[in-house]
C-alpha atoms as a PDB file:
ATOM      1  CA  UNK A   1      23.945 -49.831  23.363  1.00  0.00           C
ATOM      2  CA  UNK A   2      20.361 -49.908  22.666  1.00  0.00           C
ATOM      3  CA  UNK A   3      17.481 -51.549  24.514  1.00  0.00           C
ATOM      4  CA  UNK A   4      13.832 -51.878  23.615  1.00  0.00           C
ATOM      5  CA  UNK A   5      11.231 -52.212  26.387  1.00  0.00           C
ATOM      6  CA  UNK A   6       7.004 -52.549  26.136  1.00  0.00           C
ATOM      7  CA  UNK A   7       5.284 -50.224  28.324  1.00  0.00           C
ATOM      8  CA  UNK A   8       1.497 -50.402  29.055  1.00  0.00           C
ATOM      9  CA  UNK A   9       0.653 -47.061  30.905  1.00  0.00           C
ATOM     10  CA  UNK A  10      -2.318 -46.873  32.684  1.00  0.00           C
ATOM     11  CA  UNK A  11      -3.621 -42.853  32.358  1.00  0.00           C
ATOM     12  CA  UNK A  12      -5.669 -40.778  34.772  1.00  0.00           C
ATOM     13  CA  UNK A  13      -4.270 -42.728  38.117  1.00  0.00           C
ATOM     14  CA  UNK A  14      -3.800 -41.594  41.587  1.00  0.00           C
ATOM     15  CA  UNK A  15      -0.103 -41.863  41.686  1.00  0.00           C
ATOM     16  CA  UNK A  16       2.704 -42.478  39.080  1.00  0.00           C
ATOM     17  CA  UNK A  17       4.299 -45.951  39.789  1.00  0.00           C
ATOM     18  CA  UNK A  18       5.797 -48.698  37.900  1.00  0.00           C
ATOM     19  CA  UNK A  19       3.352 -51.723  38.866  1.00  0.00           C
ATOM     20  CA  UNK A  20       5.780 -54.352  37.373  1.00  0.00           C
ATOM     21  CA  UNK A  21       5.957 -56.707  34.834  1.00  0.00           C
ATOM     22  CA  UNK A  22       3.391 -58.584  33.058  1.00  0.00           C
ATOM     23  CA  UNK A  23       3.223 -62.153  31.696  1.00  0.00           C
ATOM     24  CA  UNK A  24       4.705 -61.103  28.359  1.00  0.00           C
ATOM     25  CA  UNK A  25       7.259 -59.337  29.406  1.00  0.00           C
ATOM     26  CA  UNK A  26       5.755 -55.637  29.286  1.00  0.00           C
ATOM     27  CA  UNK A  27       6.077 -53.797  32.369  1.00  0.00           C
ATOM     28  CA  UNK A  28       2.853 -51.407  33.334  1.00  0.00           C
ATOM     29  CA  UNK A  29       3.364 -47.948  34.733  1.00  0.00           C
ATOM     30  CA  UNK A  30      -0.153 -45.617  36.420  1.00  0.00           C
ATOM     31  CA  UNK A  31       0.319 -41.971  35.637  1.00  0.00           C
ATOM     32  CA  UNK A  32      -1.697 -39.580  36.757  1.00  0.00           C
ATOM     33  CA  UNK A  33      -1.937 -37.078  33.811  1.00  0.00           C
ATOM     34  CA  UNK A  34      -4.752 -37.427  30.908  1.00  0.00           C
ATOM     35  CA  UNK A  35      -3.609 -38.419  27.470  1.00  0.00           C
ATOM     36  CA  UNK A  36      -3.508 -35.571  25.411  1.00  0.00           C
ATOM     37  CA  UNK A  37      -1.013 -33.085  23.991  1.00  0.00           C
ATOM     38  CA  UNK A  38       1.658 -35.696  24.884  1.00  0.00           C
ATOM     39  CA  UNK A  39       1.169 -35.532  28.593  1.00  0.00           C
ATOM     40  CA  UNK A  40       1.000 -38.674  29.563  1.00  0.00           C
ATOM     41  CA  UNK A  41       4.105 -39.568  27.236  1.00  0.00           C
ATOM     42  CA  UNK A  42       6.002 -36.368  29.086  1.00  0.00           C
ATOM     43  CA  UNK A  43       5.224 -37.977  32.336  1.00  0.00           C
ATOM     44  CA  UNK A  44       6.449 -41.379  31.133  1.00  0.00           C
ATOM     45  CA  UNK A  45       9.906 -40.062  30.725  1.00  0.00           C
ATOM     46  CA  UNK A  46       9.889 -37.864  33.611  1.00  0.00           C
ATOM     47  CA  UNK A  47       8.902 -41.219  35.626  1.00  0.00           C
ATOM     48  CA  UNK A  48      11.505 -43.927  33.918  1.00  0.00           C
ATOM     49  CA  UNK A  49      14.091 -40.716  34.250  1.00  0.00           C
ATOM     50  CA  UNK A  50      13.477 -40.554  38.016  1.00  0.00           C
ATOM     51  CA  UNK A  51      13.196 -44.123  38.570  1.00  0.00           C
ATOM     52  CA  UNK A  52      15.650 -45.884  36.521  1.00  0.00           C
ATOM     53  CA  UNK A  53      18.147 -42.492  36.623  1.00  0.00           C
ATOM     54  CA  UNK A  54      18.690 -42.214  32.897  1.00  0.00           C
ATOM     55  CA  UNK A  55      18.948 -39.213  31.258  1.00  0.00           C
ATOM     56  CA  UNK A  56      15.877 -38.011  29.835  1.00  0.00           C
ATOM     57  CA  UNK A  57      17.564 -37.498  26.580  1.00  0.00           C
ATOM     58  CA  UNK A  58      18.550 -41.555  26.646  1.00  0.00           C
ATOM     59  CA  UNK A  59      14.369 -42.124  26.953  1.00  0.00           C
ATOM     60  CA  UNK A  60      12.805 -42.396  23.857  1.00  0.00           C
ATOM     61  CA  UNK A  61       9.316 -43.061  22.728  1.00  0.00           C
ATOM     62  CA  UNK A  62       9.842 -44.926  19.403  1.00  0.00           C
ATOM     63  CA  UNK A  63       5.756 -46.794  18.833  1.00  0.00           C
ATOM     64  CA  UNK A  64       2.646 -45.689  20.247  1.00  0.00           C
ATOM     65  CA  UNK A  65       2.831 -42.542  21.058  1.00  0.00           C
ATOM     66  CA  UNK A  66      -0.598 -41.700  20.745  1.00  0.00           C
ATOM     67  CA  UNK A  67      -1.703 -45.403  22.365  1.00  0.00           C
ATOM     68  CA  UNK A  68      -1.126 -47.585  25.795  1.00  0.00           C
ATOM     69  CA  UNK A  69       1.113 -49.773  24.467  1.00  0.00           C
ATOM     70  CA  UNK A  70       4.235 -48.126  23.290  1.00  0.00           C
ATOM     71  CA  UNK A  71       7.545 -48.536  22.845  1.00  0.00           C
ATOM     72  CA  UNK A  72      10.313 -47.269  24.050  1.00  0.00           C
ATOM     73  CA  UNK A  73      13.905 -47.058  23.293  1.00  0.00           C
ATOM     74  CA  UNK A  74      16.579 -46.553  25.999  1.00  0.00           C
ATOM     75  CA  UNK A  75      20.510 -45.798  25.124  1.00  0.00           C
ATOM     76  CA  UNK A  76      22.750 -47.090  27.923  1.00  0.00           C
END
């Protein structure tokens, strides 16, 4: 089974978190690495894996890779 989630990430924070949800549904995440070469989007996964404890290969950024707003595609 497949689910979809919005993700707004926040780069360049003090801390990685998951903040919560927003009015629309998208939940908002702080990381603390910069957004290039796919850092931030490494860090992402590395956060939802530790958090949520899905595999990392389950985690998949499917829109937005290269943006705050992405999407991402979890297999559970």
């Amino acid at each position: 089974m497949q689910k979809r989630i919005t993700v707004r990430v926040i780069p360049r924070a003090k801390e990685n978190s998951i903040i919560g949800t927003m009015h629309d549904n998208d939940i908002r995440v702080r990381l603390t690495a910069a957004p290039t070469d796919g850092e931030a989007n490494k860090q992402l996964i590395k956060l939802l894996n530790k958090q949520w404890r899905i595999p990392k290969s389950c985690i998949t950024i499917v829109a937005g890779t290269k943006s705050r707003t992405k999407i991402i595609e979890l297999e559970i």
